[in-house]
C-alpha atoms as a PDB file:
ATOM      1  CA  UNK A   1       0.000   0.000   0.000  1.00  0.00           C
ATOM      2  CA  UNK A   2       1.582   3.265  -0.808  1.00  0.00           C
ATOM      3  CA  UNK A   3       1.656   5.494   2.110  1.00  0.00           C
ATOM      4  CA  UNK A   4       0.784   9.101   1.547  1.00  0.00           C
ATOM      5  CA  UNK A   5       3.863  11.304   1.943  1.00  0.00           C
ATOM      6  CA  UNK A   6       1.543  13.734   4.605  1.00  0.00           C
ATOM      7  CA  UNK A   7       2.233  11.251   7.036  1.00  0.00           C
ATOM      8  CA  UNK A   8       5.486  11.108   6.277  1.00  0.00           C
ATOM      9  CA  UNK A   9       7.473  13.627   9.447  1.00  0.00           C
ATOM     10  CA  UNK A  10      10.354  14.316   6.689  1.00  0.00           C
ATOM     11  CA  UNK A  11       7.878  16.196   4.672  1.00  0.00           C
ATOM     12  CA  UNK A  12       6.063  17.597   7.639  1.00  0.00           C
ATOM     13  CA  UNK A  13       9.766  18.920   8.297  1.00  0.00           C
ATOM     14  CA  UNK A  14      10.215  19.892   5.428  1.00  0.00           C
ATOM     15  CA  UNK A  15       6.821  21.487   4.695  1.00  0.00           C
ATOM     16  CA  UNK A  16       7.638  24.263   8.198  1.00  0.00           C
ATOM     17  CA  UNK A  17      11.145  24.843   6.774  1.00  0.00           C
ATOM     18  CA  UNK A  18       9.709  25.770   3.039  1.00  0.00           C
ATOM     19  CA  UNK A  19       7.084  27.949   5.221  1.00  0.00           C
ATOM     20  CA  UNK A  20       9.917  29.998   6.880  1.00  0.00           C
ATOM     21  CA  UNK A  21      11.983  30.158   3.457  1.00  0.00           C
ATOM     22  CA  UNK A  22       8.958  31.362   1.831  1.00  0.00           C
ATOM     23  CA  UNK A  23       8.336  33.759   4.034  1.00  0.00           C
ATOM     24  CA  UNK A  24      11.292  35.306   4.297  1.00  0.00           C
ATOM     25  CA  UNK A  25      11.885  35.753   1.059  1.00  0.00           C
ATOM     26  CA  UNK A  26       8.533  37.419   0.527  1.00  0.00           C
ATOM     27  CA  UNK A  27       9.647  39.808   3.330  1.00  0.00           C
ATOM     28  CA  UNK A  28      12.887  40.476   1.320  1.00  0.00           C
ATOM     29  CA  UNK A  29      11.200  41.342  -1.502  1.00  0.00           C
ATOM     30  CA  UNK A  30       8.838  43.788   0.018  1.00  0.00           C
ATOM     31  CA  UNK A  31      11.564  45.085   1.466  1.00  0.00           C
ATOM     32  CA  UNK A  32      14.073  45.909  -1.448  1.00  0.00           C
ATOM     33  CA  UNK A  33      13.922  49.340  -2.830  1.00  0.00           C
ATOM     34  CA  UNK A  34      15.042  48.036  -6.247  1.00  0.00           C
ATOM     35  CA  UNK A  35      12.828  44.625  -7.575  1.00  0.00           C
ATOM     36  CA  UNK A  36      15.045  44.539 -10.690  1.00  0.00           C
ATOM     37  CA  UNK A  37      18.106  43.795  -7.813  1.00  0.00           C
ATOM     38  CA  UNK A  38      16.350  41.521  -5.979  1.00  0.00           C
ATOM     39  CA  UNK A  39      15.775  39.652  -9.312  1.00  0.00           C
ATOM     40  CA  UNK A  40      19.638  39.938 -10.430  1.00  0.00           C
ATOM     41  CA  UNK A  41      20.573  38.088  -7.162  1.00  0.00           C
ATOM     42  CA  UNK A  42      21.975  34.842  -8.091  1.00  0.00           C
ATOM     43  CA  UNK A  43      20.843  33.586  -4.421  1.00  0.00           C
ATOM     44  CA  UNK A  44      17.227  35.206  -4.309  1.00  0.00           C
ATOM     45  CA  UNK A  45      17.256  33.082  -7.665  1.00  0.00           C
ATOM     46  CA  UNK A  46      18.702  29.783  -6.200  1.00  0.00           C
ATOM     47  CA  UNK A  47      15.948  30.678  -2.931  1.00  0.00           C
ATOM     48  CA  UNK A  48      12.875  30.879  -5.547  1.00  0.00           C
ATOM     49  CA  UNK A  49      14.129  28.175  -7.598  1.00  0.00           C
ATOM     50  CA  UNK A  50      14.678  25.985  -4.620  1.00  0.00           C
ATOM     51  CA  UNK A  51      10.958  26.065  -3.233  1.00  0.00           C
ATOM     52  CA  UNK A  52       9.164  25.479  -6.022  1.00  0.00           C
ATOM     53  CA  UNK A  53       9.543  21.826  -6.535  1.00  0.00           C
ATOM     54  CA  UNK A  54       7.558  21.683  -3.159  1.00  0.00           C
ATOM     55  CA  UNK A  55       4.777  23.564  -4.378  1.00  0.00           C
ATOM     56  CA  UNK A  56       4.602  21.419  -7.662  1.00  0.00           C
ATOM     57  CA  UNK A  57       4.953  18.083  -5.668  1.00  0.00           C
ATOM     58  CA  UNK A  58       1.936  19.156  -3.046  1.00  0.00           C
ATOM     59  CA  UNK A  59      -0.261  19.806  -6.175  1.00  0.00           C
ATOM     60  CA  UNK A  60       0.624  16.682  -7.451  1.00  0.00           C
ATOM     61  CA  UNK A  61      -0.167  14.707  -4.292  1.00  0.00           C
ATOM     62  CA  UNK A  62      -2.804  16.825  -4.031  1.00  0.00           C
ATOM     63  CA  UNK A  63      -4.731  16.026  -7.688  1.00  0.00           C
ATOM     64  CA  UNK A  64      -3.898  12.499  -7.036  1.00  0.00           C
ATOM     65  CA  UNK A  65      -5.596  12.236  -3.846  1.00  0.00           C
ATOM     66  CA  UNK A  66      -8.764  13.981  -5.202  1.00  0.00           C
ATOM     67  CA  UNK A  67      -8.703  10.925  -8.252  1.00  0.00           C
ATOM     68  CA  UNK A  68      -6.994  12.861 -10.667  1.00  0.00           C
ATOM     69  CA  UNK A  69      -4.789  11.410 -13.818  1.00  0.00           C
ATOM     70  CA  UNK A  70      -1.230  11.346 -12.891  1.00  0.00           C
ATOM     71  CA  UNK A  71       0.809  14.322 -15.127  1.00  0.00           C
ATOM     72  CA  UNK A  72       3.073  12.694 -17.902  1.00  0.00           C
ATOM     73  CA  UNK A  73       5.580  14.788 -16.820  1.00  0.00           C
ATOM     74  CA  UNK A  74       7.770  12.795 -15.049  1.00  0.00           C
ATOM     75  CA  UNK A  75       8.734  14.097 -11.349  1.00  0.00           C
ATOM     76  CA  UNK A  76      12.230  12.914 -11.896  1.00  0.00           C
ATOM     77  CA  UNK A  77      12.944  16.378 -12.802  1.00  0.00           C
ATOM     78  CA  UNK A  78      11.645  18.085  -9.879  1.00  0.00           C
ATOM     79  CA  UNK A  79      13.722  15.909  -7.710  1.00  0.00           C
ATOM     80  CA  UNK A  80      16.754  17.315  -9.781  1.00  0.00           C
ATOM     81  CA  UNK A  81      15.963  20.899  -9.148  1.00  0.00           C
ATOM     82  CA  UNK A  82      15.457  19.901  -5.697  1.00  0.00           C
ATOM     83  CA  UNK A  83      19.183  19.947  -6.295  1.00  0.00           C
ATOM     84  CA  UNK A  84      19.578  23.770  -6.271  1.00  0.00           C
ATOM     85  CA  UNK A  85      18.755  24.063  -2.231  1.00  0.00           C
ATOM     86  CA  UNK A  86      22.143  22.949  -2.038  1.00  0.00           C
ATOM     87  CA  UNK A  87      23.165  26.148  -2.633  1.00  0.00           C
ATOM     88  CA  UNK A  88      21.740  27.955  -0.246  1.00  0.00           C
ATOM     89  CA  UNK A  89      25.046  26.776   1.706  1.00  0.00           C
ATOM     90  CA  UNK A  90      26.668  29.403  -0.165  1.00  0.00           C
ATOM     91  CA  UNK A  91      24.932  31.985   2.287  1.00  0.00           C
ATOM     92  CA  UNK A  92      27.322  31.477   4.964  1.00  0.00           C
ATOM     93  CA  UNK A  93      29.925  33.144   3.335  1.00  0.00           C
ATOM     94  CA  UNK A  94      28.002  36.655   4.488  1.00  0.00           C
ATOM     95  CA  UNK A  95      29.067  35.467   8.035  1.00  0.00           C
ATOM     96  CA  UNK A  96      31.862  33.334   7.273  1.00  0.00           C
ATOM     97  CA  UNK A  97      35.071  35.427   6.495  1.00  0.00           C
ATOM     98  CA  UNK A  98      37.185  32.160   5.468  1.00  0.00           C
ATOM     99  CA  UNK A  99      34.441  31.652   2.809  1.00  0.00           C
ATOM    100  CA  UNK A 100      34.530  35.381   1.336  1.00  0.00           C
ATOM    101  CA  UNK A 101      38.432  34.836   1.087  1.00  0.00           C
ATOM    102  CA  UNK A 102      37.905  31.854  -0.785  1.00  0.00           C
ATOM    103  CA  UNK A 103      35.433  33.011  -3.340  1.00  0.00           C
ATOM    104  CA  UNK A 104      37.619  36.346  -3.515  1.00  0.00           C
ATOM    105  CA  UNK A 105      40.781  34.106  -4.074  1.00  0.00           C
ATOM    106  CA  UNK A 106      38.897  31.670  -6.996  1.00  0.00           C
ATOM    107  CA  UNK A 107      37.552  34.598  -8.311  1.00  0.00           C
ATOM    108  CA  UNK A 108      41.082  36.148  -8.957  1.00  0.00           C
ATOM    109  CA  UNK A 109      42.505  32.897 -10.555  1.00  0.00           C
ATOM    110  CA  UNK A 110      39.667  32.404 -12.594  1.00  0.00           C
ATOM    111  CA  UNK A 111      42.487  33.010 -15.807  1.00  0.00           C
ATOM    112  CA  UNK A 112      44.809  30.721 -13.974  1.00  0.00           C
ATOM    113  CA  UNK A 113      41.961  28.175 -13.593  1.00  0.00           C
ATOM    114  CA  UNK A 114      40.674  27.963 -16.690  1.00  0.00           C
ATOM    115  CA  UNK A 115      44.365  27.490 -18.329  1.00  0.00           C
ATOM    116  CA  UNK A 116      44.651  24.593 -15.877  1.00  0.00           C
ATOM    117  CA  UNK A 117      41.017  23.073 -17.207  1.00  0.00           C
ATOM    118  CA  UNK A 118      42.325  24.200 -20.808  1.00  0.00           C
ATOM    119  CA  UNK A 119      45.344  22.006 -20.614  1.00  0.00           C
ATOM    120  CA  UNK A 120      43.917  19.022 -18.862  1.00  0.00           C
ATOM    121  CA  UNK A 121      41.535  18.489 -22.012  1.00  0.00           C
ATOM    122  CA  UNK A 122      44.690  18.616 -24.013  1.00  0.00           C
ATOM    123  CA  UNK A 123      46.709  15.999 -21.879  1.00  0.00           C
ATOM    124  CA  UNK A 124      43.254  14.223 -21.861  1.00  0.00           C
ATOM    125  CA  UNK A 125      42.261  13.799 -25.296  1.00  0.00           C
ATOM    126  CA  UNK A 126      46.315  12.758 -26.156  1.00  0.00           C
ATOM    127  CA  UNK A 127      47.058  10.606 -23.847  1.00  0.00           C
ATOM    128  CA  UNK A 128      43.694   8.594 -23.876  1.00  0.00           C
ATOM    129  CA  UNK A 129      44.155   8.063 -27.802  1.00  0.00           C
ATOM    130  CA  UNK A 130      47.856   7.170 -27.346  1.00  0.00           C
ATOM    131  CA  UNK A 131      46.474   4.715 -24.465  1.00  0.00           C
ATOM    132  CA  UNK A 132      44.127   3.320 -26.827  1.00  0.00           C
ATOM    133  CA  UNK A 133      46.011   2.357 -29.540  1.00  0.00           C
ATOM    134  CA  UNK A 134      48.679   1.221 -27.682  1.00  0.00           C
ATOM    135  CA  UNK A 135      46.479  -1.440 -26.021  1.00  0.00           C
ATOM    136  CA  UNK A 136      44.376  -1.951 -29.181  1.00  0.00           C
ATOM    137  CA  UNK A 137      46.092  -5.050 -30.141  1.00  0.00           C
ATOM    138  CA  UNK A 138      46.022  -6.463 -26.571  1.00  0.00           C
ATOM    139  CA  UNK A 139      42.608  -9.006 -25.731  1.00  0.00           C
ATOM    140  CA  UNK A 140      40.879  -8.397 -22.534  1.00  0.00           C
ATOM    141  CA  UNK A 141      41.939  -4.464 -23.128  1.00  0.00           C
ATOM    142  CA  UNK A 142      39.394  -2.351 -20.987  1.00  0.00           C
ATOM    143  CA  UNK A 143      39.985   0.737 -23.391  1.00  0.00           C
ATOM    144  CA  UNK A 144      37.662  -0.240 -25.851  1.00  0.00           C
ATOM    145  CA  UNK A 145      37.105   3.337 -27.338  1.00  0.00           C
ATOM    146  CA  UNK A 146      38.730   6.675 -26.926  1.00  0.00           C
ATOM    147  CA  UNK A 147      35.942   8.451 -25.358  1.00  0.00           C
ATOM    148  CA  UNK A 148      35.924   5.124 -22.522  1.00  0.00           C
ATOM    149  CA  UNK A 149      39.664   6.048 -22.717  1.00  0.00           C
ATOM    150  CA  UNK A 150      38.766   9.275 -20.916  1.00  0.00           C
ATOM    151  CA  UNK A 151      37.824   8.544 -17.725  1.00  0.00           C
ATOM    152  CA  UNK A 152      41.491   6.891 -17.232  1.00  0.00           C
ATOM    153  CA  UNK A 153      43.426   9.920 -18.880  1.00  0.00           C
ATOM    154  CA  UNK A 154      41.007  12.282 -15.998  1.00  0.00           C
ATOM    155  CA  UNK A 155      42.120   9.958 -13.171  1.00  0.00           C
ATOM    156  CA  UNK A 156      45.704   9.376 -14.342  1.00  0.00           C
ATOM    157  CA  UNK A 157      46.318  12.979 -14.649  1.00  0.00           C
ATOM    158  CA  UNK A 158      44.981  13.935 -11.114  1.00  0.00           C
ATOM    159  CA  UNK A 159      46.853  11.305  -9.386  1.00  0.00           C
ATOM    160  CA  UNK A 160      43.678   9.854  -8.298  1.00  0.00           C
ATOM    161  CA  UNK A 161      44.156   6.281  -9.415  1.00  0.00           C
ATOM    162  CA  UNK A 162      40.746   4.118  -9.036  1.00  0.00           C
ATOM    163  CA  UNK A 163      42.108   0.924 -10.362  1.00  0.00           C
ATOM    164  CA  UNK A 164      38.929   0.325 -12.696  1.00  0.00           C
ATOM    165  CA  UNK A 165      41.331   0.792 -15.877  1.00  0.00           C
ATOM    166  CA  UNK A 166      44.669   0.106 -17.017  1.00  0.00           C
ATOM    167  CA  UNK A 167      46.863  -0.602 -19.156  1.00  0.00           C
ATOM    168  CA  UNK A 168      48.413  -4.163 -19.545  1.00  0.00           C
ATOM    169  CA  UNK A 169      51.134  -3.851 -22.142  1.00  0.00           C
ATOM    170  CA  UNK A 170      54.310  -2.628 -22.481  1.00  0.00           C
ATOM    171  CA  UNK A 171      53.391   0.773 -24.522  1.00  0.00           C
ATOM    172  CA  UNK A 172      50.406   1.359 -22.394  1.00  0.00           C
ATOM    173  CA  UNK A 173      52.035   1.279 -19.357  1.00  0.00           C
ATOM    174  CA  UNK A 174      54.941   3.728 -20.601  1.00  0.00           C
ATOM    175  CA  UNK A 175      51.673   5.770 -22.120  1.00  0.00           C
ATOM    176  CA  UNK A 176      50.398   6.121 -18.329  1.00  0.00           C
ATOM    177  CA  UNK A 177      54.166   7.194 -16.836  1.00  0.00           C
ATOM    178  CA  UNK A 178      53.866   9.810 -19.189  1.00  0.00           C
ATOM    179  CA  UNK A 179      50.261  10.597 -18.348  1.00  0.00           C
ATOM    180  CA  UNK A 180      51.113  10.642 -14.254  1.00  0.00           C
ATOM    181  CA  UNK A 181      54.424  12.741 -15.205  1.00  0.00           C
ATOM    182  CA  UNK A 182      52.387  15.269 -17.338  1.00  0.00           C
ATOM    183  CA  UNK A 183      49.541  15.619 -15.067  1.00  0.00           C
ATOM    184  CA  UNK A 184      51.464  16.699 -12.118  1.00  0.00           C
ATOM    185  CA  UNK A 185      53.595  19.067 -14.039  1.00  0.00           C
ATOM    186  CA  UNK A 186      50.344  20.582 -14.966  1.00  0.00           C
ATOM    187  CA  UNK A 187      48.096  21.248 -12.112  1.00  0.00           C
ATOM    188  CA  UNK A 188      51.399  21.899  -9.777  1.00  0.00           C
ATOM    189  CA  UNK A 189      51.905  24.568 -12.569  1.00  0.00           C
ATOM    190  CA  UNK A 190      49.000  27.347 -11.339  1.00  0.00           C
ATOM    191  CA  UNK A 191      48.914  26.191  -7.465  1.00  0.00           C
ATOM    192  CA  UNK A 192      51.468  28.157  -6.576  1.00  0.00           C
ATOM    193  CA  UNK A 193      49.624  31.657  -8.176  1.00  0.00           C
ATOM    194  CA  UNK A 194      46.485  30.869  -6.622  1.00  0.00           C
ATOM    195  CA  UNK A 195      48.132  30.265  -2.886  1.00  0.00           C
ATOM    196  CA  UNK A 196      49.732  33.461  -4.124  1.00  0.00           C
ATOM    197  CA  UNK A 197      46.377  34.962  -4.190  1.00  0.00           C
ATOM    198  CA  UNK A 198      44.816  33.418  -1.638  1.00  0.00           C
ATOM    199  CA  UNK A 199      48.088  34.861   0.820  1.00  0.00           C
ATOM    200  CA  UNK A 200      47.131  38.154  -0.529  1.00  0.00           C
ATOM    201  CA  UNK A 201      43.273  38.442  -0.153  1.00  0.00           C
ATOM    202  CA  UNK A 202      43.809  36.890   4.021  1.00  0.00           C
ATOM    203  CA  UNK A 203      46.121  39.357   4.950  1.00  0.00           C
ATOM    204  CA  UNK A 204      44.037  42.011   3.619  1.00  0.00           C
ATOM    205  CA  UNK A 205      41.446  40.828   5.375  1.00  0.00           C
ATOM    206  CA  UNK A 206      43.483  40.504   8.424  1.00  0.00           C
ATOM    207  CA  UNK A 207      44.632  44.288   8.289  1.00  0.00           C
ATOM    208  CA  UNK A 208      41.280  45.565   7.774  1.00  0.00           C
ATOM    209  CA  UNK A 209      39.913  43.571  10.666  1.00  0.00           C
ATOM    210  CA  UNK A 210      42.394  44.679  12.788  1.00  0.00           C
ATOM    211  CA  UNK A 211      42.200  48.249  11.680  1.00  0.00           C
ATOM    212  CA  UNK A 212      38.610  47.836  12.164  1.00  0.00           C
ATOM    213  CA  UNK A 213      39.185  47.483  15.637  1.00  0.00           C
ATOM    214  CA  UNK A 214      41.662  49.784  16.121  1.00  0.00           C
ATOM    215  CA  UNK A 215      39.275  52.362  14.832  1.00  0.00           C
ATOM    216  CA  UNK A 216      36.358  50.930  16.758  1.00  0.00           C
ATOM    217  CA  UNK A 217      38.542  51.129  19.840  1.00  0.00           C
ATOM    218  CA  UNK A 218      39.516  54.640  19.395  1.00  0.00           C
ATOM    219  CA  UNK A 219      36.171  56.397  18.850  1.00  0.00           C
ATOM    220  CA  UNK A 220      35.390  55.455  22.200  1.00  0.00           C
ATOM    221  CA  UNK A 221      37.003  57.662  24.352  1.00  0.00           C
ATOM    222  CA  UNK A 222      34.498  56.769  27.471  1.00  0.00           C
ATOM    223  CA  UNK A 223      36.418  54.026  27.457  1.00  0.00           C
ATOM    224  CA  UNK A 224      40.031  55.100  27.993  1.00  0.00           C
ATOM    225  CA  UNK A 225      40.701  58.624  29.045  1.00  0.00           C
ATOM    226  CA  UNK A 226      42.172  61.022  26.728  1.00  0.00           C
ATOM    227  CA  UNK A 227      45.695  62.293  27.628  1.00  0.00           C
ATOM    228  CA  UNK A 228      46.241  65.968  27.310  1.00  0.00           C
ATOM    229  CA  UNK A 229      48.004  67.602  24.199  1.00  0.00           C
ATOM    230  CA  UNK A 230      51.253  68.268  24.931  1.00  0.00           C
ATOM    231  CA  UNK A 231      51.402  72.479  25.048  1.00  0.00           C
ATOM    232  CA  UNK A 232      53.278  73.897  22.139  1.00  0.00           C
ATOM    233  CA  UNK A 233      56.794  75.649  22.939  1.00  0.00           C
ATOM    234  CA  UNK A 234      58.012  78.211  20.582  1.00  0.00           C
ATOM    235  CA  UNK A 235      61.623  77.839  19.393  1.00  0.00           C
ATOM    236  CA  UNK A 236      63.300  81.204  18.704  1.00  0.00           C
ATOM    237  CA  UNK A 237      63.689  82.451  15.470  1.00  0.00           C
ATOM    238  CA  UNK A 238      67.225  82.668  14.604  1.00  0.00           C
ATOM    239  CA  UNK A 239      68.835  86.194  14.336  1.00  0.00           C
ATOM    240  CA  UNK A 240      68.474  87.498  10.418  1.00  0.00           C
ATOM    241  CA  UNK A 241      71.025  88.895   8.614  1.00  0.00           C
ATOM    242  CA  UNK A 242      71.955  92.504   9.175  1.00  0.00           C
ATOM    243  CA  UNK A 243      71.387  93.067   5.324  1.00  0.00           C
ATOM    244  CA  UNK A 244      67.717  91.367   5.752  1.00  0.00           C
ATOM    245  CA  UNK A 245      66.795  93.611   8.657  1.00  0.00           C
ATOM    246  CA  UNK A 246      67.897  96.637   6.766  1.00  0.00           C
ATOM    247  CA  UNK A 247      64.370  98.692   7.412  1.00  0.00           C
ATOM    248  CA  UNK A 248      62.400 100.439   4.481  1.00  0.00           C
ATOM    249  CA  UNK A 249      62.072 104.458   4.761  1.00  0.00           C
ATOM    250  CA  UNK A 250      58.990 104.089   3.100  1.00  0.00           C
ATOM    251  CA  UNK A 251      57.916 101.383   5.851  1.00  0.00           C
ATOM    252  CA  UNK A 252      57.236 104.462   8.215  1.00  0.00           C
ATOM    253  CA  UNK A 253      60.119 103.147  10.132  1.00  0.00           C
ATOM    254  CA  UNK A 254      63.404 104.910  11.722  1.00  0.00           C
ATOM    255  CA  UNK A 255      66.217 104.481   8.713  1.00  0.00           C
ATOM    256  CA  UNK A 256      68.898 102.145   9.879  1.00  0.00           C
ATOM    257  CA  UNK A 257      69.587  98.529  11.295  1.00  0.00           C
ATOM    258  CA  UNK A 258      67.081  97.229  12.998  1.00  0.00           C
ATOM    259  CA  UNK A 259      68.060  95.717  16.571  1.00  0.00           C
ATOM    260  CA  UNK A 260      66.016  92.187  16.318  1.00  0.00           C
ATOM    261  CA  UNK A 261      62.551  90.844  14.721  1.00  0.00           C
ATOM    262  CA  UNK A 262      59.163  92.545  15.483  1.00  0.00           C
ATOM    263  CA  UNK A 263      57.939  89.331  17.174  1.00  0.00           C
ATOM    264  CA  UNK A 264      61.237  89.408  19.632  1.00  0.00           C
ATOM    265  CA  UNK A 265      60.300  92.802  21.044  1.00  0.00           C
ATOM    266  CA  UNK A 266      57.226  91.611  22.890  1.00  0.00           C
ATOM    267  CA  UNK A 267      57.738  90.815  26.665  1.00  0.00           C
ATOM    268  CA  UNK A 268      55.487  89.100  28.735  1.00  0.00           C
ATOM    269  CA  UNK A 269      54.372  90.824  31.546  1.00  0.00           C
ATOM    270  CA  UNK A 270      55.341  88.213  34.105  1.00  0.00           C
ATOM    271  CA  UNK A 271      58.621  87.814  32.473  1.00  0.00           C
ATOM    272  CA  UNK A 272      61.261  90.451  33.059  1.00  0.00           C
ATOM    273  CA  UNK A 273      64.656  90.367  30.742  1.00  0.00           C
ATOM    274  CA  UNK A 274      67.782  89.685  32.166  1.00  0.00           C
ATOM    275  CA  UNK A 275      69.729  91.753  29.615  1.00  0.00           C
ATOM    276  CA  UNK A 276      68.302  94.869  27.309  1.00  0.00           C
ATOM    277  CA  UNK A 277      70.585  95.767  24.694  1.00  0.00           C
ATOM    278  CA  UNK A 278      69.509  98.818  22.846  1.00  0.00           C
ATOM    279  CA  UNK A 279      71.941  99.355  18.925  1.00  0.00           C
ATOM    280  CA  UNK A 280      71.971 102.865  17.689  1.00  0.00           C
END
C-alpha cells in the first residue's frame, strides 16, 4: 500500500522549513527598494528556484488524492531541481570570512583556472588516444574506445588512481608514466599563483579587521581617558642677517639697522629680561 507522503514527518519537516523560506523571502522582496536587484541576485534566484519543486509536488499529491490522472511529466525532474537548495550553503559566506576569502581568491585565478582546465583536455584527449592504440592489439583491453579512454586519462592525470582501468602492455604502461608525469607538471603549474592569491586576499582581510578594531577602539574615548596635548613651545627664530633687517624708509620706520625681529620685542608681563641691549 503506498503510504501518503503527509504522514510522512520528513515532509512535515520539510513542509515548516519551506514555510519559513517562503516567508522570508517574501519579506525580502517587500523590502528591497530596487525589484530589478532583488531579481539579479543569483541567491534570491537559487531561494525561488529551490521552493518550487515543493509547491509542484503538493499539487501533485494533491490532484492524485482527489482521483486525478497522474501528469506525464515525469517528477524525476523536480527531484533534480530539488538539487539547487544545495546552494543555499553558499549563504554562509556573508558570516563566514574564510568563505569570502575563498570566493575572492577563486575569483582572482579564474584566468589561472581555466588554463589549468584548458590544458587538462589537451593531456586528456592525447594521452587517452595514445592509451588506446597502444592497447588496441592487446585481448581483454578495458579501453575499448577513446571516449571510454577518458575517464582513465582524468584519473591518471589527477593522481587519483581508481584501479577500474589500465593498461596491460608494455606501450600502455609507458603511455600512463607519461600521463602521471604530465599531469602533475600541470596542475602543480597554477597552485602556486592561486596560494599566491589566496596569501594576498587573508592578509588584507586581516589588516582591515584589525584596523577595524583599532578604529572601533579609538572612537570610544568613554572608554580610555584622553591624555592631554602636549602644550606647544616656541623655538626662537634665529637672528636674520643685518642686510635682511635693513628697514624700508617708506615702511614708516626709523632708517637704519634694525636691533632684532618685530615678534622678539614683545615681553610678557610676568617675564622680566635679564639683559636689554639697545643698537643705535
Amino acid at each position: 500500500m503506498h503510504k501518503s507522503p503527509f504522514e510522512d514527518p520528513f515532509f512535515i519537516v520539510e513542509t515548516i522549513c519551506i514555510c519559513w523560506f517562503s516567508f522570508e523571502l517574501m519579506v525580502r522582496f517587500i523590502a528591497c527598494p530596487s525589484k530589478a536587484a532583488f531579481f539579479k541576485d543569483i541567491m534570491n534566484m537559487i531561494d525561488f528556484v529551490a521552493i518550487i519543486p515543493y509547491f509542484v509536488t503538493l499539487g501533485t499529491e494533491l490532484a492524485r488524492h482527489r482521483g486525478a490522472a497522474q501528469p506525464a511529466m515525469s517528477l524525476a525532474i523536480l527531484r533534480v531541481i530539488r538539487l539547487v537548495r544545495v546552494f543555499r550553503i553558499f549563504k554562509l559566506s556573508r558570516h563566514s570570512k574564510g568563505l569570502q576569502i575563498l570566493g575572492q581568491t577563486l575569483k582572482a585565478s579564474m584566468r589561472e583556472l581555466g588554463l589549468l582546465i584548458f590544458f587538462l583536455f589537451i593531456g586528456v584527449i592525447l594521452f587517452s588516444s595514445a592509451v588506446y592504440f597502444a592497447e588496441a592489439d592487446h585481448d581483454g583491453s578495458s579501453f575499448t574506445s577513446i571516449p571510454e579512454a577518458f575517464w582513465w586519462a582524468v584519473v591518471t592525470m589527477t593522481t587519483v588512481g581508481y584501479g577500474d582501468m589500465y593498461p596491460q602492455t608494455v606501450g600502455g604502461k609507458l603511455v600512463g608514466s607519461l600521463c602521471a608525469i604530465a599531469g602533475v607538471l600541470t596542475i602543480s603549474l597554477p597552485v602556486p599563483v592561486i596560494v599566491s592569491n589566496f596569501s594576498y586576499f587573508y592578509h588584507r582581510e586581516t589588516e582591515c579587521s584589525q584596523t577595524g578594531q583599532y578604529n572601533h577602539v579609538s572612537s570610544c574615548p568613554s572608554g580610555y581617558p584622553q591624555t592631554p596635548k602636549p602644550k606647544r613651545i616656541k623655538t626662537p627664530q634665529t637672528p636674520k642677517k643685518e642686510k635682511d633687517i635693513i628697514a624700508n624708509s617708506n615702511s614708516g620706520l626709523l632708517d637704519g639697522i634694525c636691533p632684532m625681529d618685530s615678534s622678539q620685542l614683545e615681553i610678557s608681563n610676568t617675564e622680566q629680561p635679564s639683559h636689554l641691549m639697545t643698537q643705535v
